[in-house]
C-alpha atoms as a PDB file:
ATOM      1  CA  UNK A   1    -111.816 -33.563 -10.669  1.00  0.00           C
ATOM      2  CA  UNK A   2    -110.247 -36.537 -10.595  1.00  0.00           C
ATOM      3  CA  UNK A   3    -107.918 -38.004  -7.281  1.00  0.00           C
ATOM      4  CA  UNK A   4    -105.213 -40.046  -7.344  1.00  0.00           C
ATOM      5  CA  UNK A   5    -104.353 -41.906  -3.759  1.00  0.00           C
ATOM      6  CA  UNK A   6    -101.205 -44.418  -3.189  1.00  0.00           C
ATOM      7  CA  UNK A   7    -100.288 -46.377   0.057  1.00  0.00           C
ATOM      8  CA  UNK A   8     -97.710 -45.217   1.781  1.00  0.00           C
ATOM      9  CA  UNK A   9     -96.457 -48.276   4.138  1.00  0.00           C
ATOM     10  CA  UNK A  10     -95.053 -47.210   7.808  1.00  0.00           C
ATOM     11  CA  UNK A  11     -92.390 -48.242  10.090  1.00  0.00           C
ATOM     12  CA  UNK A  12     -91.783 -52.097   9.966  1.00  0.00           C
ATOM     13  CA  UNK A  13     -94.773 -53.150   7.868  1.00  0.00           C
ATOM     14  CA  UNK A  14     -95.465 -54.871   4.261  1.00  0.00           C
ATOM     15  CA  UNK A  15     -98.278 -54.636   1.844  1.00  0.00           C
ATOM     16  CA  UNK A  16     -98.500 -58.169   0.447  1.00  0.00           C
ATOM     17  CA  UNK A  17    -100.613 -59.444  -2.325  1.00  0.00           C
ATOM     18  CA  UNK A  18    -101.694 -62.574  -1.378  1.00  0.00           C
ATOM     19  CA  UNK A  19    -101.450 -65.838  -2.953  1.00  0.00           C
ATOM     20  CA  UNK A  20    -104.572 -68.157  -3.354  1.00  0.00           C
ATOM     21  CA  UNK A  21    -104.166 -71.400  -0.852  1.00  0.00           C
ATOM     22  CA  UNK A  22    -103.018 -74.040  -2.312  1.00  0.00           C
ATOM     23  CA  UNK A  23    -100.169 -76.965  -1.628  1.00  0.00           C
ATOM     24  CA  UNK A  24     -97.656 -75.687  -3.576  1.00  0.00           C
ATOM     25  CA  UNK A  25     -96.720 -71.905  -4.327  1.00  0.00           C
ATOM     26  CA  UNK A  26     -96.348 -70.471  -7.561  1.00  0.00           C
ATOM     27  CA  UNK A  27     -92.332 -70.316  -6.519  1.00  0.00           C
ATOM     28  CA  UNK A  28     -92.037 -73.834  -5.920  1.00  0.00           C
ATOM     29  CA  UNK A  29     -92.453 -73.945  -2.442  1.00  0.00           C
ATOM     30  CA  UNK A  30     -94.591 -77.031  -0.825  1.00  0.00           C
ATOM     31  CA  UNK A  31     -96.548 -76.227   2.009  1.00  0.00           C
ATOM     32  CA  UNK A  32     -97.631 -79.229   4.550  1.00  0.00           C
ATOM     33  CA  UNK A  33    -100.973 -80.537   3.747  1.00  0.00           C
ATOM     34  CA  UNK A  34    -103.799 -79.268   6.060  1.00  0.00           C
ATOM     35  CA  UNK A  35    -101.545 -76.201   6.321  1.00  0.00           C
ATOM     36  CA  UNK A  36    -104.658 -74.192   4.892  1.00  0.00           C
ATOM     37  CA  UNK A  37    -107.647 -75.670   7.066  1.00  0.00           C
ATOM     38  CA  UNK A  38    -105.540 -74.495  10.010  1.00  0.00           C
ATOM     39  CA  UNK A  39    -104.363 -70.985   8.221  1.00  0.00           C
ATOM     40  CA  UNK A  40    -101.186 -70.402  10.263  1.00  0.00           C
ATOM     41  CA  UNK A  41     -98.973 -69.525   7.209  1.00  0.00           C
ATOM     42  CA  UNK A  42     -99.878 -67.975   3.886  1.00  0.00           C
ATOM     43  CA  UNK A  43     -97.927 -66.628   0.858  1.00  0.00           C
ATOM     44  CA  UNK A  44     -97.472 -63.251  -0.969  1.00  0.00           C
ATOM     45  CA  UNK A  45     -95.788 -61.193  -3.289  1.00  0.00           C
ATOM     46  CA  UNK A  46     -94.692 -57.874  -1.724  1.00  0.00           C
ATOM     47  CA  UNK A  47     -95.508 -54.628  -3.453  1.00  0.00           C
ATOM     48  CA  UNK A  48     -94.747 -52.009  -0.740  1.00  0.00           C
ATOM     49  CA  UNK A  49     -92.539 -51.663   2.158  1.00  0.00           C
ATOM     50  CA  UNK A  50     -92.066 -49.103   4.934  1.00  0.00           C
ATOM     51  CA  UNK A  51     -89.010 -47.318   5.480  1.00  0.00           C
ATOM     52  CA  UNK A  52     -87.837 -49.671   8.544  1.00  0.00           C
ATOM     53  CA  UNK A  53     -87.188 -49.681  12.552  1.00  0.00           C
ATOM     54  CA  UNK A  54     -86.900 -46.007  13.543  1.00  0.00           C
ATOM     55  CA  UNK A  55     -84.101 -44.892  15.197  1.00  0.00           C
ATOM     56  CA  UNK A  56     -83.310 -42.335  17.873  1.00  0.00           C
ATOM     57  CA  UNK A  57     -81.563 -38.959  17.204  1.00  0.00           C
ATOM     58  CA  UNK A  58     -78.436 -39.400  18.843  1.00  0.00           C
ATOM     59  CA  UNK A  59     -76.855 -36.275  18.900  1.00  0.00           C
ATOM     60  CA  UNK A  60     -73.979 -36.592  21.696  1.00  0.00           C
ATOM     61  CA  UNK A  61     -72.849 -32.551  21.411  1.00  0.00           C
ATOM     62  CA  UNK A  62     -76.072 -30.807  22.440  1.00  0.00           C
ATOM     63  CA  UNK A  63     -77.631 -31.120  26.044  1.00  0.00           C
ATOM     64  CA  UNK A  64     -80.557 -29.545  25.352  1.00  0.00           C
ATOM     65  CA  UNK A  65     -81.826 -31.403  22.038  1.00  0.00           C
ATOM     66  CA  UNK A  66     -85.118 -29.318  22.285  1.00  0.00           C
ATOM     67  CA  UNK A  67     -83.612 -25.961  21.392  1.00  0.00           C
ATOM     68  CA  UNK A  68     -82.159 -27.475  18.146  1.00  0.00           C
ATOM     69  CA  UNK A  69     -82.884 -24.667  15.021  1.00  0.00           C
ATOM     70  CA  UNK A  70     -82.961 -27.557  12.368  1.00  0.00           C
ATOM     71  CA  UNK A  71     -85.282 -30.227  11.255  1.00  0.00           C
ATOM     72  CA  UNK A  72     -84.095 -33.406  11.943  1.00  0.00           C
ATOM     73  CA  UNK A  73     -84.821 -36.229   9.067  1.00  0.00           C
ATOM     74  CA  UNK A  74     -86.048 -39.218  11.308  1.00  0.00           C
ATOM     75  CA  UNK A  75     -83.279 -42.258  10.072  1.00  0.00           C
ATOM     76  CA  UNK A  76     -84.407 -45.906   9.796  1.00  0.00           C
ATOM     77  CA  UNK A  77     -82.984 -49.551  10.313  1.00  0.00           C
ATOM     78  CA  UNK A  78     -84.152 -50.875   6.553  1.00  0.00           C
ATOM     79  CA  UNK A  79     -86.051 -54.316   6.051  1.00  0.00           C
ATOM     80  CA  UNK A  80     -84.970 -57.714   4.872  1.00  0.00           C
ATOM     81  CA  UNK A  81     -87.925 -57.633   2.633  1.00  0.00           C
ATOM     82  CA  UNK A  82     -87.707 -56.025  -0.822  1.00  0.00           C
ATOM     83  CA  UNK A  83     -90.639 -55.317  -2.915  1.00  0.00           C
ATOM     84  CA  UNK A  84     -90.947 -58.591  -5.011  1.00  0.00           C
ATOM     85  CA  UNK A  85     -89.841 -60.681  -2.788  1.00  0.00           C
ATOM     86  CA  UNK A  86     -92.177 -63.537  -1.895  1.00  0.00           C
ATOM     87  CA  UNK A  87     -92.722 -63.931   1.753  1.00  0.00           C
ATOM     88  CA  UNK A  88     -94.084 -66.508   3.660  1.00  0.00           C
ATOM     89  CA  UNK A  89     -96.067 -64.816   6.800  1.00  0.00           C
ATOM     90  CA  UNK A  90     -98.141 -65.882   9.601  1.00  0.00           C
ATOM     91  CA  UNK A  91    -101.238 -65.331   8.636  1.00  0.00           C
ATOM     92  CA  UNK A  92    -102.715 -64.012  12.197  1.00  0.00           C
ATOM     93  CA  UNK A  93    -100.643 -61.094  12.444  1.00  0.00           C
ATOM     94  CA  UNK A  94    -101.661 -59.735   9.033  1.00  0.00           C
ATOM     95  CA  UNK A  95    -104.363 -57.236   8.536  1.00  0.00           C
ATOM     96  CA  UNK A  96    -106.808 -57.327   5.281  1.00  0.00           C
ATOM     97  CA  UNK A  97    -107.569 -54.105   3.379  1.00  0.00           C
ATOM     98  CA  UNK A  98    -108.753 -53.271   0.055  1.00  0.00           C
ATOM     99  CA  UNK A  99    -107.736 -50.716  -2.437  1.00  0.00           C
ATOM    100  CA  UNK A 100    -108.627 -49.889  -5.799  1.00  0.00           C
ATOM    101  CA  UNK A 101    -110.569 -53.301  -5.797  1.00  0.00           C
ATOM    102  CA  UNK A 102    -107.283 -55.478  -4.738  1.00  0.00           C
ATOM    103  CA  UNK A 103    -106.884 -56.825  -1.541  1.00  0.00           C
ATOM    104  CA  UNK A 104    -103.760 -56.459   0.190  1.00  0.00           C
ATOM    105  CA  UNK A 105    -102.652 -57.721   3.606  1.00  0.00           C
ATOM    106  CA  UNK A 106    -100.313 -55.502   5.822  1.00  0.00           C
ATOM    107  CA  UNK A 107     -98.059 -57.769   7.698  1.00  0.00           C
ATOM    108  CA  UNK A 108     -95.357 -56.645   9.926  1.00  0.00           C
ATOM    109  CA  UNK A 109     -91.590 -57.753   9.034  1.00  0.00           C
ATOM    110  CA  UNK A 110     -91.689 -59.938  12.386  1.00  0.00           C
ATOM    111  CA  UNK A 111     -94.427 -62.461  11.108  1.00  0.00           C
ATOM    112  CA  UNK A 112     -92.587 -63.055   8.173  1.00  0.00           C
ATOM    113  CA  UNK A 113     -90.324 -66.077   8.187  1.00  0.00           C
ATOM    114  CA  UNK A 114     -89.231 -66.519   4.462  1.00  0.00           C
ATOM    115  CA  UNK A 115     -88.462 -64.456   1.794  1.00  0.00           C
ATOM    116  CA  UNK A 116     -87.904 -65.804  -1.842  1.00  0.00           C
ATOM    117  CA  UNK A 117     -86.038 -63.430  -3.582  1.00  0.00           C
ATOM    118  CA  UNK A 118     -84.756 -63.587  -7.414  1.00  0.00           C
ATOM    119  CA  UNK A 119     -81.237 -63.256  -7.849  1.00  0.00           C
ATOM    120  CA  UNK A 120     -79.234 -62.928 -10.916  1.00  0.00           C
ATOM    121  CA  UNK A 121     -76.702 -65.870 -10.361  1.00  0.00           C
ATOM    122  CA  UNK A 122     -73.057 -64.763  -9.477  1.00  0.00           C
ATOM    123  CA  UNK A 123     -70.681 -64.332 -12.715  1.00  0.00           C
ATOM    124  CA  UNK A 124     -67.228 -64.937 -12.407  1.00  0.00           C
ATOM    125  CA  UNK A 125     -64.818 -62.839 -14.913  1.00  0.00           C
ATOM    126  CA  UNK A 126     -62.190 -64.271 -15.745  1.00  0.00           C
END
């Protein structure tokens, strides 16, 4: 029997893959030298995101919000980050796992500071 697991990334979180240290990203991005001997930043390519912020039910007609008969779906403030986007995080606030032999950092959307995203350049018709 065979079992086949994915991540599912909650709330405000990422699942990067990170970049090797080095001065200059595979984007084109320098980093300041000694930037790595003091690991504050680090780079990644995101694969995963979760959903977003939560937000609260507001539901302004009912007083008693308990006694509700349906299932509320939970609604969400979504993310800057996109999956394959390259971020630029700080590296204390991420968290190291591995999975299926990759290692991944979680990082939450706060820590990140840039995103690098491809864009297909604006096209005017004419």
């Amino acid at each position: 029997m065979s079992e086949s697991k994915s991540l599912i990334v909650v709330g405000d979180r990422v699942l990067v893959l990170p970049e090797e240290p080095k001065d200059r990203t595979s984007h084109g991005l320098y980093l300041p030298q000694g930037i790595h001997e003091k690991e504050r930043v680090q780079g990644g390519v995101i694969v995963k995101t979760g959903p977003g912020y939560p937000l609260p039910e507001i539901d302004a007609g009912r007083d008693e919000p308990w006694m509700m008969s349906r299932q509320i779906e939970p609604k969400y403030l979504p993310m800057q980050a996109q999956e394959g986007d390259y971020a630029i995080f700080l590296r204390k606030a991420a968290i190291e796992i591995e999975f299926d032999g990759k290692t991944y950092l979680i990082v939450p959307q706060s820590a990140i500071m840039v995103l690098l995203r491809d864009e297909k350049p604006y096209h005017r018709e004419e």
